[in-house]
Protein backbone atom coordinates (compact mmCIF):
# COMPACT_ATOMS: atom_id res chain seq x y z
CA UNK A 1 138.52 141.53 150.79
CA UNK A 2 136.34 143.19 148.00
CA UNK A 3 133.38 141.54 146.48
CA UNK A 4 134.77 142.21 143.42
CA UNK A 5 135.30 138.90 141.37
CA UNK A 6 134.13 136.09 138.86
CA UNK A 7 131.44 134.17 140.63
CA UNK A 8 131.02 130.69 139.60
CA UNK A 9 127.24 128.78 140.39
CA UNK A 10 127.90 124.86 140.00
CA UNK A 11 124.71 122.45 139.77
CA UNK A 12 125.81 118.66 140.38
CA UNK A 13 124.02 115.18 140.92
CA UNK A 14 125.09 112.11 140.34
CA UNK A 15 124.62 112.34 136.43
CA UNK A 16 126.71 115.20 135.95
CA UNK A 17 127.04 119.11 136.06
CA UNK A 18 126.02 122.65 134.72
CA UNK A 19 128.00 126.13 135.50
CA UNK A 20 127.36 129.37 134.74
CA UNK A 21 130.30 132.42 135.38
CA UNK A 22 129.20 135.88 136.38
CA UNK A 23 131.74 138.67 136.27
CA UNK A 24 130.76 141.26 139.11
CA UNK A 25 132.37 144.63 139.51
CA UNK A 26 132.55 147.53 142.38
CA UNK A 27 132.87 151.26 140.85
CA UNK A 28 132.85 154.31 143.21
CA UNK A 29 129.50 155.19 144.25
CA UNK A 30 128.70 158.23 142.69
CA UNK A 31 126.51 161.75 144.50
CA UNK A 32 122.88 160.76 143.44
CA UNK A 33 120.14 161.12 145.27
CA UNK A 34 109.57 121.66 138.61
CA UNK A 35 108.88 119.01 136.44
CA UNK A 36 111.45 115.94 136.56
CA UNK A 37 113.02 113.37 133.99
CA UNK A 38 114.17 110.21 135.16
CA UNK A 39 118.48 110.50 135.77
CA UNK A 40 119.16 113.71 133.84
CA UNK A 41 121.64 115.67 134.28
CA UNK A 42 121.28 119.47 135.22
CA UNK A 43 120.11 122.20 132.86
CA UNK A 44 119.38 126.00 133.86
CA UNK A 45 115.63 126.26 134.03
CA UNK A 46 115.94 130.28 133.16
CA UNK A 47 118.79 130.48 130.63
CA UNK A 48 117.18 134.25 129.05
CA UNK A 49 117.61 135.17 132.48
CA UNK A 50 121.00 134.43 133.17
CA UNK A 51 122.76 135.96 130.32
CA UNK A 52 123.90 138.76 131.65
CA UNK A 53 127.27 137.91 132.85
CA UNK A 54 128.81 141.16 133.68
CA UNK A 55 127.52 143.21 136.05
CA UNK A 56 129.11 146.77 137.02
CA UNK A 57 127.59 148.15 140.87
CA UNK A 58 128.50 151.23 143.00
CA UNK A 59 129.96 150.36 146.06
CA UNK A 60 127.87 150.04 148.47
CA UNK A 61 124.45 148.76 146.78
CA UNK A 62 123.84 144.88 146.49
CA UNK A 63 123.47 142.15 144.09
CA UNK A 64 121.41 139.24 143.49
CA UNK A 65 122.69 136.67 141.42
CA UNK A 66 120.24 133.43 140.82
CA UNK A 67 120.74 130.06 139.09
CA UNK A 68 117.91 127.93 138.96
CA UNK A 69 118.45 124.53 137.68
CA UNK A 70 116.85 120.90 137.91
CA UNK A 71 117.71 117.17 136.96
CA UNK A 72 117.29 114.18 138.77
CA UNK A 73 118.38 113.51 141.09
CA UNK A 74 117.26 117.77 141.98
CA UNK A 75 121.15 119.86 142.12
CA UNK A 76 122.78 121.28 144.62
CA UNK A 77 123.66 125.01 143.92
CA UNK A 78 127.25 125.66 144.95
CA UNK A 79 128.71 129.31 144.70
CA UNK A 80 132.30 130.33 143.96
CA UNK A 81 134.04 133.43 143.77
CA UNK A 82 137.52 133.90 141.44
CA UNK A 83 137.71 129.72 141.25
CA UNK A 84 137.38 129.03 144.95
CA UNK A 85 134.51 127.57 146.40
CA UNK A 86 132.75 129.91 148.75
CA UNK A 87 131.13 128.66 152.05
CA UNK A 88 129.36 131.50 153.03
CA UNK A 89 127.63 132.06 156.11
CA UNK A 90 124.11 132.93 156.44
CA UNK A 91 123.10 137.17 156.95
CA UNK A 92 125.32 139.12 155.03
CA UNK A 93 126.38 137.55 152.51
CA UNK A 94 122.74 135.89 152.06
CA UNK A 95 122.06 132.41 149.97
CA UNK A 96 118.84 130.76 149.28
CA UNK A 97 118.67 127.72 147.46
CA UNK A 98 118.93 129.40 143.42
CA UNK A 99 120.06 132.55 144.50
CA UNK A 100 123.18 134.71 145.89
CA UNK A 101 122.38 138.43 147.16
CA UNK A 102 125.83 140.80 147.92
CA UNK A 103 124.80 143.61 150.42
CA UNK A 104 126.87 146.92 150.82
CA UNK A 105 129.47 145.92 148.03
CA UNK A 106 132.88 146.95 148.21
CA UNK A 107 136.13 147.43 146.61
CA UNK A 108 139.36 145.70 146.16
C-alpha cells in the first residue's frame, strides 16, 4: 500500500471538533542530483500554515504534515488516511503530537 491518499487530522474534546484534509500525491522520482479559554472548542492555532492542501512528492522523499490546535479541554490529534482512521506505529511512519512525517514515499 502507497502513501498516496487524502489525509484527514481530527482535533476533539469534549466541546467539539476541528478537521483539516490534505491531499498527498507520489510522482516518479525524477534523475536530479498555548494560551487557554475556559470549555472551547478546538481551533487551528496556524491556519496560514495549513493551507496548502495538496501536496505533489517524488517517490521516495518524505512529508511532514502538522496540525496544531488548542481548546479546552487541550485536543487530541488523530490522523486518517482516505477516511479511515490510521493507528500508526511509531519509526517509520513517525507522529508527534501536531505533526505527521511520511519517509521514503511510495506509489499506488
Amino acid at each position: 500500500m502507497g502513501d498516496r491518499g487524502v489525509y484527514r487530522c481530527e482535533a476533539v474534546n469534549g466541546y467539539g471538533s476541528e478537521e483539516l484534509e490534505i491531499m498527498l500525491l507520489v510522482e516518479v522520482e525524477l534523475n536530479t542530483s498555548a494560551s487557554y479559554v475556559a470549555s472551547e472548542k478546538p481551533i487551528f492555532t496556524e491556519p496560514t500554515k495549513m493551507r496548502r492542501h495538496n501536496f505533489v512528492k517524488p517517490a521516495g522523499s518524505d512529508v511532514r504534515f502538522t496540525c496544531k490546535a488548542k481548546g479546552k479541554p487541550p485536543p487530541q490529534i488523530q490522523w486518517f488516511k482516505d477516511g479511515n482512521f490510521t493507528n500508526l506505529p511509531e519509526g517509520n511512519p513517525r507522529r508527534q503530537q501536531w505533526s505527521l512525517t511520511l519517509r521514503g514515499l511510495t506509489m499506488s
